[in-house]
N, C-alpha and C. Protein backbone atom coordinates (compact mmCIF):
# COMPACT_ATOMS: atom_id res chain seq x y z
N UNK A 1 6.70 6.76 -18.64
CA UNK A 1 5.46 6.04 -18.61
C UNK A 1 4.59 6.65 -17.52
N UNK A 2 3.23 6.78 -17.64
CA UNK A 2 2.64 7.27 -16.81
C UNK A 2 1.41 6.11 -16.65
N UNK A 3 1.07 6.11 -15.12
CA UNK A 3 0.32 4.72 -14.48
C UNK A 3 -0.71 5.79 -14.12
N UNK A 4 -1.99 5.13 -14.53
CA UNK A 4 -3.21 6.27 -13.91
C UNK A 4 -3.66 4.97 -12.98
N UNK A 5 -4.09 4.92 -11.94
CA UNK A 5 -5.07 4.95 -10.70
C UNK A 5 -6.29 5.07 -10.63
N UNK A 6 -7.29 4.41 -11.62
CA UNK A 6 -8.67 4.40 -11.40
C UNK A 6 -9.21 3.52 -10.77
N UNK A 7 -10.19 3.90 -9.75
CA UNK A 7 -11.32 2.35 -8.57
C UNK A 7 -12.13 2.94 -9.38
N UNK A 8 -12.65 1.36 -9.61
CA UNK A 8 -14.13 0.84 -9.47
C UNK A 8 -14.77 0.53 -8.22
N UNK A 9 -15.09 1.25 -7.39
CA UNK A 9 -15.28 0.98 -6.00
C UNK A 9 -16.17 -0.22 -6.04
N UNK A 10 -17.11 -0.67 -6.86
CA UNK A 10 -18.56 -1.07 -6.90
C UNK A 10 -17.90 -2.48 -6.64
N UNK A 11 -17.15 -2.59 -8.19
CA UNK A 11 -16.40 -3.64 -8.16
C UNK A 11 -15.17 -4.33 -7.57
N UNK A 12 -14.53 -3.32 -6.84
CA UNK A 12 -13.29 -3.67 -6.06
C UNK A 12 -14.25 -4.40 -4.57
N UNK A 13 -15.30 -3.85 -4.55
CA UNK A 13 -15.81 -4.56 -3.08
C UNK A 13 -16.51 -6.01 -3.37
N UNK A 14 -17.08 -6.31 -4.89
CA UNK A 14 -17.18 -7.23 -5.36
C UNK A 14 -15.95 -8.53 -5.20
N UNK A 15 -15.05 -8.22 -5.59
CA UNK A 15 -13.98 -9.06 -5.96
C UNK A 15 -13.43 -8.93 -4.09
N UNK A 16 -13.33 -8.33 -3.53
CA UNK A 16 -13.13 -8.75 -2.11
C UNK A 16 -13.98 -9.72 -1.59
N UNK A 17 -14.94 -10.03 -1.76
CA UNK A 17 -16.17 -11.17 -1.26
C UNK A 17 -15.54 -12.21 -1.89
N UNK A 18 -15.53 -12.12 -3.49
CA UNK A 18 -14.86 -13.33 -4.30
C UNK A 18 -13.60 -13.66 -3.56
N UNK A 19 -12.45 -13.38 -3.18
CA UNK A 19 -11.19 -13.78 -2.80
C UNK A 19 -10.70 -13.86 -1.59
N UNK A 20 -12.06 -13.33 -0.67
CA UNK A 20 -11.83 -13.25 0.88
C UNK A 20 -12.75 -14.46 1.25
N UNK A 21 -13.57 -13.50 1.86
CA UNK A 21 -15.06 -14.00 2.86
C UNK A 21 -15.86 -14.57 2.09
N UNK A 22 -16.23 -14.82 0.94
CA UNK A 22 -17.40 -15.54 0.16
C UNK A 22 -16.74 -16.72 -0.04
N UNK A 23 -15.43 -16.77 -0.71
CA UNK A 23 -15.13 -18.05 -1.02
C UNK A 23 -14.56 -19.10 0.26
N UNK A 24 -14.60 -18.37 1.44
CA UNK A 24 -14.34 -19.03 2.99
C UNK A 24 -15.55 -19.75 3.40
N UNK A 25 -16.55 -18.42 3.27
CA UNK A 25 -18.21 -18.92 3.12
C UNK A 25 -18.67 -20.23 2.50
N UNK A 26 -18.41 -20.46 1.37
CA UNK A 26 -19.20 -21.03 0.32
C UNK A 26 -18.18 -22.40 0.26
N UNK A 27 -16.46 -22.74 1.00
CA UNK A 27 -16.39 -23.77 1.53
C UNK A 27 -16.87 -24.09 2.69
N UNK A 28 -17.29 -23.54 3.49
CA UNK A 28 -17.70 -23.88 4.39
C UNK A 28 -19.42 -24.34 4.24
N UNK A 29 -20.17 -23.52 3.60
CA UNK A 29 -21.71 -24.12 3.68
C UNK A 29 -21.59 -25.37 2.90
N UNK A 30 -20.16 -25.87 2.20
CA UNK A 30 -20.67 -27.02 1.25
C UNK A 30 -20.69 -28.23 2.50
N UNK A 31 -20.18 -28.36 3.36
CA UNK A 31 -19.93 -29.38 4.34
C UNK A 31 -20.96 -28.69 5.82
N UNK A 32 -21.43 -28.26 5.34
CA UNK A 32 -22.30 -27.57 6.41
C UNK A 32 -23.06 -28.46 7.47
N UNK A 33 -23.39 -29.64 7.13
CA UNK A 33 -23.59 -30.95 7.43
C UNK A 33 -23.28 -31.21 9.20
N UNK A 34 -21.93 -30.87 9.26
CA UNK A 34 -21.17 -31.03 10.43
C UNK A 34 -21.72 -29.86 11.25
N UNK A 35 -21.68 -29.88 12.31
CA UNK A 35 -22.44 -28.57 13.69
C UNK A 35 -20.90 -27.66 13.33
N UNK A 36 -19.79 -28.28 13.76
CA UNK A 36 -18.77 -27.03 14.17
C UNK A 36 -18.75 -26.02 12.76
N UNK A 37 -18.98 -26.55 11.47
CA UNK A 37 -18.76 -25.63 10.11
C UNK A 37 -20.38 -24.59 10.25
N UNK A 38 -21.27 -25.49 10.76
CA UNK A 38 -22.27 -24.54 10.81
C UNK A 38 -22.23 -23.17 11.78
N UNK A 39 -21.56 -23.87 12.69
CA UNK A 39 -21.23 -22.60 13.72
C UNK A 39 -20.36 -21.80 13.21
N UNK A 40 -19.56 -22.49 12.52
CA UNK A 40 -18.25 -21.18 11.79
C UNK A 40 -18.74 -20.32 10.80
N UNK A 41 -19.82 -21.04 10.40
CA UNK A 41 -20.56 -20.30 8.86
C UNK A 41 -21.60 -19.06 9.58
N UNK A 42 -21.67 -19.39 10.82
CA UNK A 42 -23.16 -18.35 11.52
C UNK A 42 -21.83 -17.22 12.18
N UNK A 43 -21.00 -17.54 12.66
CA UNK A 43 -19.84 -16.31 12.70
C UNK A 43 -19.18 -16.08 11.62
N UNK A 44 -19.00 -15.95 10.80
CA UNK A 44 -18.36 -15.24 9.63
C UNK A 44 -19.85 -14.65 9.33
N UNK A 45 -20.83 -15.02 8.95
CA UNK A 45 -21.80 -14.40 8.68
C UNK A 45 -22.20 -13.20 9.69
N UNK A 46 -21.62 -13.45 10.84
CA UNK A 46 -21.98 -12.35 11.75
C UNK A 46 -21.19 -11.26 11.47
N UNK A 47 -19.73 -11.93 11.47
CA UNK A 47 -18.45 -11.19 10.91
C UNK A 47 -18.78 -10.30 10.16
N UNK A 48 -19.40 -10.49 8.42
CA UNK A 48 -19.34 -9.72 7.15
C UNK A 48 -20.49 -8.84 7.71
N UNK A 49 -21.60 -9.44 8.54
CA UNK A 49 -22.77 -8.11 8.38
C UNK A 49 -22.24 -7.14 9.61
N UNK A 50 -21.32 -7.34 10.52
CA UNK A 50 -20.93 -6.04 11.09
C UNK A 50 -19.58 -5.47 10.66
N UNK A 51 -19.01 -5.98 9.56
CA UNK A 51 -17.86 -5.19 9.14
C UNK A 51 -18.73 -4.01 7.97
N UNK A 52 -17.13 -3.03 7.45
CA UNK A 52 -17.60 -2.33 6.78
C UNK A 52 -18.04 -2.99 5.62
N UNK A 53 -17.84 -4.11 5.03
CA UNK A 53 -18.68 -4.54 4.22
C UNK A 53 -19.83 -4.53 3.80
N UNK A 54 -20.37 -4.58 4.46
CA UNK A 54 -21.65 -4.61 4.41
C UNK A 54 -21.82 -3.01 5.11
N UNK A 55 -22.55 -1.92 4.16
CA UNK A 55 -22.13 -0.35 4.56
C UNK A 55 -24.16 -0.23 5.04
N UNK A 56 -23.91 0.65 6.01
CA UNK A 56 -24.74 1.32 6.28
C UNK A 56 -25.56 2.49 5.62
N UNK A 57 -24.69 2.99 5.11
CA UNK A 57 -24.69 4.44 3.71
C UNK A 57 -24.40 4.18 2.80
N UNK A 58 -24.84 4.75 1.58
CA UNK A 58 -24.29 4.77 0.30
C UNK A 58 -22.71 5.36 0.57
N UNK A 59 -21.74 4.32 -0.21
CA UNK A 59 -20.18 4.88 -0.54
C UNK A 59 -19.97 6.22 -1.04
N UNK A 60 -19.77 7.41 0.19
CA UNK A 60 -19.58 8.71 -0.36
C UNK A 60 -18.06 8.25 -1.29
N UNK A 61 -17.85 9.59 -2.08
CA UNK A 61 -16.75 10.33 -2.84
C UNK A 61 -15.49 9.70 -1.76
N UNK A 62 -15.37 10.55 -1.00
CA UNK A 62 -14.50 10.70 0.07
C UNK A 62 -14.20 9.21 0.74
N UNK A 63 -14.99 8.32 0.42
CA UNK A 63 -14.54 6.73 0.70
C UNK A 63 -13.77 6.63 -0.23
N UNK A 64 -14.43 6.65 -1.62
CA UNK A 64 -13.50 5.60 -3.03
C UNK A 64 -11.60 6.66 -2.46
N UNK A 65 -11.89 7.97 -2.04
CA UNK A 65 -10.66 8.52 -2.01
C UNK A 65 -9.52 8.14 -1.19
N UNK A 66 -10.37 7.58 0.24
CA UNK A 66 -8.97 6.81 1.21
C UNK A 66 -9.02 5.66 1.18
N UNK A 67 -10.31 4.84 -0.09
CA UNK A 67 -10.03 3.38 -0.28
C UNK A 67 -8.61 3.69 -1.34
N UNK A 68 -8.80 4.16 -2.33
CA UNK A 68 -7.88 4.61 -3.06
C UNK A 68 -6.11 4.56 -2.61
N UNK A 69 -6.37 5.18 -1.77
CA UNK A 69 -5.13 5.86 -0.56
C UNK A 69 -4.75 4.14 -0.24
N UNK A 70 -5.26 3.76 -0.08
CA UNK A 70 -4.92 2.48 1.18
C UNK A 70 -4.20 1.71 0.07
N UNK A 71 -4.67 1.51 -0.94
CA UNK A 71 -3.50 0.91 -2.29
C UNK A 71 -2.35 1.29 -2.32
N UNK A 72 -2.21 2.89 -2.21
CA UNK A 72 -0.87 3.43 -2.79
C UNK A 72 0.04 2.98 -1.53
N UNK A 73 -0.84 3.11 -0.15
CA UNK A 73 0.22 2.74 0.82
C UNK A 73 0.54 1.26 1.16
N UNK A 74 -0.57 0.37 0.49
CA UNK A 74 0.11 -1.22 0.51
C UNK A 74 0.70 -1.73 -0.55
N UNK A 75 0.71 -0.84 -1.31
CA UNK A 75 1.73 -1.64 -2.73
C UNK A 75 2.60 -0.57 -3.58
N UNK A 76 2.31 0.30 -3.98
CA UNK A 76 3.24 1.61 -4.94
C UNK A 76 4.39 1.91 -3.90
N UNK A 77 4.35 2.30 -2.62
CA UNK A 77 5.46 3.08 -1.86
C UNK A 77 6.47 1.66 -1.62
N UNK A 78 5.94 0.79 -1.44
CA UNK A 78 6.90 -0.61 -1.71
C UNK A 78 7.37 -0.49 -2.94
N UNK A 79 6.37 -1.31 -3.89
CA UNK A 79 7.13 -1.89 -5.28
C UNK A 79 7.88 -1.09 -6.18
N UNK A 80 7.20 0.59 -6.01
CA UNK A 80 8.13 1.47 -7.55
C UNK A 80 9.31 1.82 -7.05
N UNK A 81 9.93 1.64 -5.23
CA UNK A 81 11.59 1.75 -4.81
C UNK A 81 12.40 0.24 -5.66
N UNK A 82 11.43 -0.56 -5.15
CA UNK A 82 12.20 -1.97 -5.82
C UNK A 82 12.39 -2.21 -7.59
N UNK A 83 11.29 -1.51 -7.90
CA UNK A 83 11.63 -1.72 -9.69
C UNK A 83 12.71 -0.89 -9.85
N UNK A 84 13.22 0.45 -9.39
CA UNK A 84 14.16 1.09 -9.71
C UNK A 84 15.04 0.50 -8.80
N UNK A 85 15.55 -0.11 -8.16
CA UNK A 85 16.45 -1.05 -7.42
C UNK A 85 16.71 -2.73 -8.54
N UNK A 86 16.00 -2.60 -8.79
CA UNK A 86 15.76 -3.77 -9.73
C UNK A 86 16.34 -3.31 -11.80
N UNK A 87 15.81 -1.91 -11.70
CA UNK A 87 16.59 -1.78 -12.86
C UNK A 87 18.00 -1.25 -12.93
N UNK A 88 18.36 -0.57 -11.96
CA UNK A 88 19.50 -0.14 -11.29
C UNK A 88 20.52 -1.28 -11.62
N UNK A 89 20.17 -2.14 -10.97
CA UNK A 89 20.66 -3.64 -10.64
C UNK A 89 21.34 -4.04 -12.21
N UNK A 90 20.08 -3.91 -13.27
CA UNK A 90 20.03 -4.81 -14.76
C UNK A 90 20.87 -3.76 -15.06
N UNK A 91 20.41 -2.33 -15.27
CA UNK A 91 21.74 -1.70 -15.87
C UNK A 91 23.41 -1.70 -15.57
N UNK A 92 23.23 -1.77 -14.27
CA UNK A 92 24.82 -2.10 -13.61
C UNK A 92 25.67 -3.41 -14.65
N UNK A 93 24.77 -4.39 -14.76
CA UNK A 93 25.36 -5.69 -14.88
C UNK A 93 25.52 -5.49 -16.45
N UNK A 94 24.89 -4.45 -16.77
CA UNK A 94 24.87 -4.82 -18.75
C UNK A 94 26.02 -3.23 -18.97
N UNK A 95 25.73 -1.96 -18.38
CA UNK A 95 26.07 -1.15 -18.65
C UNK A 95 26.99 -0.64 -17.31
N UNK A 96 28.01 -1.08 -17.00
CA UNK A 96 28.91 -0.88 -15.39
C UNK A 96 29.17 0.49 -15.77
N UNK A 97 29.40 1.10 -16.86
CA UNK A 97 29.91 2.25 -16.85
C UNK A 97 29.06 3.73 -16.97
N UNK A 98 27.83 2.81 -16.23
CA UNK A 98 26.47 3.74 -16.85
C UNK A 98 26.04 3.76 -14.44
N UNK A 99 27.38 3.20 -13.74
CA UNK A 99 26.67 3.24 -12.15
C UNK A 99 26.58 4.21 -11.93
N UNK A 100 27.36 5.39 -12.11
CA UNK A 100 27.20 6.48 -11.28
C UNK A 100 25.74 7.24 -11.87
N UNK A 101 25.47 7.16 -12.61
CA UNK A 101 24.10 7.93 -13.52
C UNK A 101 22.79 7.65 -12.61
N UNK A 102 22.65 8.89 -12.87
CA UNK A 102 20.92 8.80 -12.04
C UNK A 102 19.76 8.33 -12.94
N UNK A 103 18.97 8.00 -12.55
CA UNK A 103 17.96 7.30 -13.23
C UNK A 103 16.89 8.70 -13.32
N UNK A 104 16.53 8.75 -14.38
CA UNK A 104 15.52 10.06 -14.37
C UNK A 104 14.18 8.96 -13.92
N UNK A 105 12.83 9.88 -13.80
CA UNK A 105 11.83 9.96 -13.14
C UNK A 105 11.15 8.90 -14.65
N UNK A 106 10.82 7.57 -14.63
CA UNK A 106 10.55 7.08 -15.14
C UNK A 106 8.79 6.56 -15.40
N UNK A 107 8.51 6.43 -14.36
CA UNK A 107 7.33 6.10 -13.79
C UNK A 107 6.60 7.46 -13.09
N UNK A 108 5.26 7.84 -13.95
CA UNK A 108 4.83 9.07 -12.76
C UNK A 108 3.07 8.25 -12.40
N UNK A 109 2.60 8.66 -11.39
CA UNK A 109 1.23 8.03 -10.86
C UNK A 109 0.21 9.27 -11.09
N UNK A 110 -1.00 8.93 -11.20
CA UNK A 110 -2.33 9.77 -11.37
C UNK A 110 -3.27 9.34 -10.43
N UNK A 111 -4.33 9.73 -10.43
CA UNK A 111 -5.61 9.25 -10.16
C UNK A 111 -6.50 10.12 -10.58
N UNK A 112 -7.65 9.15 -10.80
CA UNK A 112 -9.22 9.98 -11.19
C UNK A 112 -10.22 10.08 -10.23
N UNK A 113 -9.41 9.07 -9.42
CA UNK A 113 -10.29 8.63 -7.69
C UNK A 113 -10.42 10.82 -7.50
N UNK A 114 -11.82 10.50 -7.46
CA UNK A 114 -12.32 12.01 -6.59
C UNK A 114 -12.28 13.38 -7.57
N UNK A 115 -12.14 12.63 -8.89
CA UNK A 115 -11.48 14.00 -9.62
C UNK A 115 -12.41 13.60 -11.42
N UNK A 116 -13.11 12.26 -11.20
CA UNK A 116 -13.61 11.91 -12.36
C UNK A 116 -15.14 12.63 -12.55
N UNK A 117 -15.37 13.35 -13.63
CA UNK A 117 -16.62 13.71 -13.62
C UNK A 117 -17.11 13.62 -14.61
N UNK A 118 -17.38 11.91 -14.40
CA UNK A 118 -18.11 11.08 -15.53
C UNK A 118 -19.43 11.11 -15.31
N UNK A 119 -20.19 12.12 -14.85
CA UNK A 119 -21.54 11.61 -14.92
C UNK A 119 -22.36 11.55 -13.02
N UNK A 120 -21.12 11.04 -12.10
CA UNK A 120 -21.05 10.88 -11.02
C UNK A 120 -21.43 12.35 -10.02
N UNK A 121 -23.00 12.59 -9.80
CA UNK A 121 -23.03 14.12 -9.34
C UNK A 121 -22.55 14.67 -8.16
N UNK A 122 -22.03 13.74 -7.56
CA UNK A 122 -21.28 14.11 -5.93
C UNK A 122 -19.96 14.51 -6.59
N UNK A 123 -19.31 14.45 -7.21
CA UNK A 123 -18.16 14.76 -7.49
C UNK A 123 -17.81 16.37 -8.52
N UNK A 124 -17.55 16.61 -7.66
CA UNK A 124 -17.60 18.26 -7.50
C UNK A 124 -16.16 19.14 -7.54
N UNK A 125 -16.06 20.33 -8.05
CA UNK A 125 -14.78 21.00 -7.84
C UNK A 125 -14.38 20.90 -6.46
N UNK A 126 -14.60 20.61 -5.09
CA UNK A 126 -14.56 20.37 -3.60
C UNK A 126 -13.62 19.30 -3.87
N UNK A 127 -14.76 18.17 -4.13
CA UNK A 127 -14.02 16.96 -3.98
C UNK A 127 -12.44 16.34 -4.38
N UNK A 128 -12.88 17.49 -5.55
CA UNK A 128 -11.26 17.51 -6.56
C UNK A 128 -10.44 17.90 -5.71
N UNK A 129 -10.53 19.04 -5.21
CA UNK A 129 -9.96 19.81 -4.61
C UNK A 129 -9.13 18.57 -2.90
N UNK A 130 -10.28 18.28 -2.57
CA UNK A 130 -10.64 17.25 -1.38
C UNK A 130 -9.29 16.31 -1.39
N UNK A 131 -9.26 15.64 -2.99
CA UNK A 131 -8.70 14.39 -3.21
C UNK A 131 -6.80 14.75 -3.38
N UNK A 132 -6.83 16.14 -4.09
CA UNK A 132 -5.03 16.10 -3.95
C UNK A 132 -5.00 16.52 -2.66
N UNK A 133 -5.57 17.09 -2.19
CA UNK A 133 -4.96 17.31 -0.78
C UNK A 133 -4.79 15.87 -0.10
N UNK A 134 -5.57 15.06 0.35
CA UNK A 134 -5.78 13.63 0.69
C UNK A 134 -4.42 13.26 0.15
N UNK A 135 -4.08 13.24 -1.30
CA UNK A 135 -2.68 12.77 -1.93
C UNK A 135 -2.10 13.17 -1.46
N UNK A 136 -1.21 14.64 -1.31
CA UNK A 136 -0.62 14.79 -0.86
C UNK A 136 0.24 14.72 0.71
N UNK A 137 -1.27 14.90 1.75
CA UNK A 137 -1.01 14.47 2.93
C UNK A 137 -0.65 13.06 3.21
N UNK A 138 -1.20 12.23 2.04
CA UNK A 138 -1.06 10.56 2.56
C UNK A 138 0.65 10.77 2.12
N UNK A 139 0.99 11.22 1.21
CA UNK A 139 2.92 11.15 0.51
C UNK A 139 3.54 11.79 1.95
N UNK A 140 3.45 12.65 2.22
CA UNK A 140 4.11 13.57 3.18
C UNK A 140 3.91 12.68 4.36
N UNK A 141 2.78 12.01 4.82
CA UNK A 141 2.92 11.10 6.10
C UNK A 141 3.83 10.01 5.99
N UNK A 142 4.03 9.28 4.58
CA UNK A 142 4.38 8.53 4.72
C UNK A 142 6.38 9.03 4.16
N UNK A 143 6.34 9.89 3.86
CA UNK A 143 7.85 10.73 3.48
C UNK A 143 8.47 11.00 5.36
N UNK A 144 7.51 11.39 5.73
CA UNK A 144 7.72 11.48 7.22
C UNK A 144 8.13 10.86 8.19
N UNK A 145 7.23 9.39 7.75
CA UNK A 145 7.40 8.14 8.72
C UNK A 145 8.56 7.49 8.28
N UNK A 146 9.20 7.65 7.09
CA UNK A 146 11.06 7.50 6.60
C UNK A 146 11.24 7.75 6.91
N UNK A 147 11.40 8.95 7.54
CA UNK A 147 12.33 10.26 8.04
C UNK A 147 12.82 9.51 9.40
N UNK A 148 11.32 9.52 10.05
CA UNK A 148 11.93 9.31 11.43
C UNK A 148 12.69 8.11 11.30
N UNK A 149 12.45 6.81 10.60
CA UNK A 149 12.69 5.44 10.81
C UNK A 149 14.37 5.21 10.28
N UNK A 150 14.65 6.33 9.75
CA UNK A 150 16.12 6.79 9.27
C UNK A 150 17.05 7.90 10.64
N UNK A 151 16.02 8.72 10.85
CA UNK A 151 16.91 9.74 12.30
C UNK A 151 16.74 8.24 13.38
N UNK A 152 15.99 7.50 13.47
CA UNK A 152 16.51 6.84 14.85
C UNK A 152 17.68 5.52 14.60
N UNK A 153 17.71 5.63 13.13
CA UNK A 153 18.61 4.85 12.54
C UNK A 153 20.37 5.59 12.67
N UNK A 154 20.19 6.79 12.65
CA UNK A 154 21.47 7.31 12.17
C UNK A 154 21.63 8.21 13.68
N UNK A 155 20.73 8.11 14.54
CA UNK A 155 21.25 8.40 15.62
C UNK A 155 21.67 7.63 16.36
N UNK A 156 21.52 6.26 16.17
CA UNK A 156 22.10 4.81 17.04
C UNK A 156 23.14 4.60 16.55
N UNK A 157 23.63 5.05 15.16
CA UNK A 157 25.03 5.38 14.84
C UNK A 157 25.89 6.58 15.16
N UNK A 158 25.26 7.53 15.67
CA UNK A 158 26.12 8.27 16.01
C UNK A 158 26.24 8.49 17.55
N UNK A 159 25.40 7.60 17.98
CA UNK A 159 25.93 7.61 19.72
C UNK A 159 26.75 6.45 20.48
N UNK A 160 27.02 5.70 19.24
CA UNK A 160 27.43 4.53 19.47
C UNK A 160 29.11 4.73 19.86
N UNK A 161 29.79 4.76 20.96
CA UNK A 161 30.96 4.88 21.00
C UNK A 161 31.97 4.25 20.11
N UNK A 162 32.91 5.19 19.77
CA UNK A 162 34.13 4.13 18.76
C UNK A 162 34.72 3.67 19.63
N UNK A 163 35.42 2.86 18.91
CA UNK A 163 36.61 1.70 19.77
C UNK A 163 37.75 2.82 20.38
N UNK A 164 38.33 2.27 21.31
CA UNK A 164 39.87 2.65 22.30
C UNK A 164 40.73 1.99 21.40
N UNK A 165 41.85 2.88 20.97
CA UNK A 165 43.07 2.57 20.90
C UNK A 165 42.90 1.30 19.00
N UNK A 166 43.18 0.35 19.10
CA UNK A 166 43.68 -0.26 18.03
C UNK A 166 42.94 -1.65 18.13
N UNK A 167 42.35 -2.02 17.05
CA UNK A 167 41.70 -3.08 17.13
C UNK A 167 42.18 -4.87 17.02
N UNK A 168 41.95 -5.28 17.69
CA UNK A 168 42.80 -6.77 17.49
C UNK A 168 41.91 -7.27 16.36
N UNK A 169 43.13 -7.67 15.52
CA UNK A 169 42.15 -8.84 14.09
C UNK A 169 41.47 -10.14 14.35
N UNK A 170 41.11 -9.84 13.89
CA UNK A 170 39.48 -11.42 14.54
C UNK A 170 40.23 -12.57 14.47
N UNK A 171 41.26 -13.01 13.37
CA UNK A 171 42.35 -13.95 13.73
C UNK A 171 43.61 -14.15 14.57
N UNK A 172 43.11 -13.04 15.63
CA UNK A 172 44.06 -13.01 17.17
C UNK A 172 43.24 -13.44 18.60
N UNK A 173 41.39 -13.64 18.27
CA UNK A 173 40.99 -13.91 18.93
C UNK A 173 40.62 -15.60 19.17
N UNK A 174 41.11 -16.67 18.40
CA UNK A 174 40.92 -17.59 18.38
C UNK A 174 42.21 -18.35 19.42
């Protein structure tokens, strides 16, 4: 199966107002009535117009590409270890004689983020170019940041002294 990766940037910043800050907003102005909600409603409002939300520039290329990025690293590098942990799991229990087998490459990812040239004139052989690199460096940082979080794992096991001599059974210590 192959999962393609397309933003709607226009609309992904849309639906952030809807499920964040607008609908925090818009309980709050209904009771607005009260001073302390009015004051909360004049800081969040201060909030959204100095965040990136509210943009100074038109959304280059090179945004939708590390908005893009910021998905794969809050949800894909999590969830596609756990679905294959998860089917691992279902096959074990239906097919035991199928554990030792590797699971081939089931799931592959795409994107058009930076590489779509629908019409969009900033998006250029560069950008293409721009965007696997971006992919690739975001995989490798984060292939990296395993690495280490595993060497300081397996070096606290290997400096860890073994036991002297013969161990007493936990039902000799009572």
């Amino acid at each position: 199966m192959s999962v393609v990766y397309q933003q709607l940037i226009t609309e992904l910043q849309a639906e952030t107002y809807l499920d964040g800050g607008f609908d925090h907003f818009f309980g709050l102005a209904v009771d607005a009535g009260e001073t302390e909600n009015v004051t909360e409603v004049a800081d969040l409002i201060d909030l959204l117009w100095s965040s990136d939300e509210v943009r100074s520039r038109k959304t280059l290329v090179y945004d939708e590409i590390n908005n893009g990025l910021h998905y794969f690293n809050v949800s894909l590098f999590q969830a596609i270890p756990q679905v294959y942990r998860n089917l691992r799991s279902a096959l074990n229990d239906i097919y035991p004689e199928l554990e030792k087998m590797v699971l081939p490459p089931l799931l592959r990812f795409g994107s058009w983020i930076g590489g779509d040239r629908d019409g969009n004139p900033f998006v250029t052989h560069q950008t293409t170019e721009q965007a696997v690199l971006m992919h690739a460096d975001n995989v490798l940082r984060y292939y990296s940041k395993q690495l280490k979080h595993l060497r300081k794992r397996l070096l606290h096991c290997a400096t860890r002294p073994l036991p002297a001599g013969k161990l007493m059974p936990i039902g000799n210590l009572v």
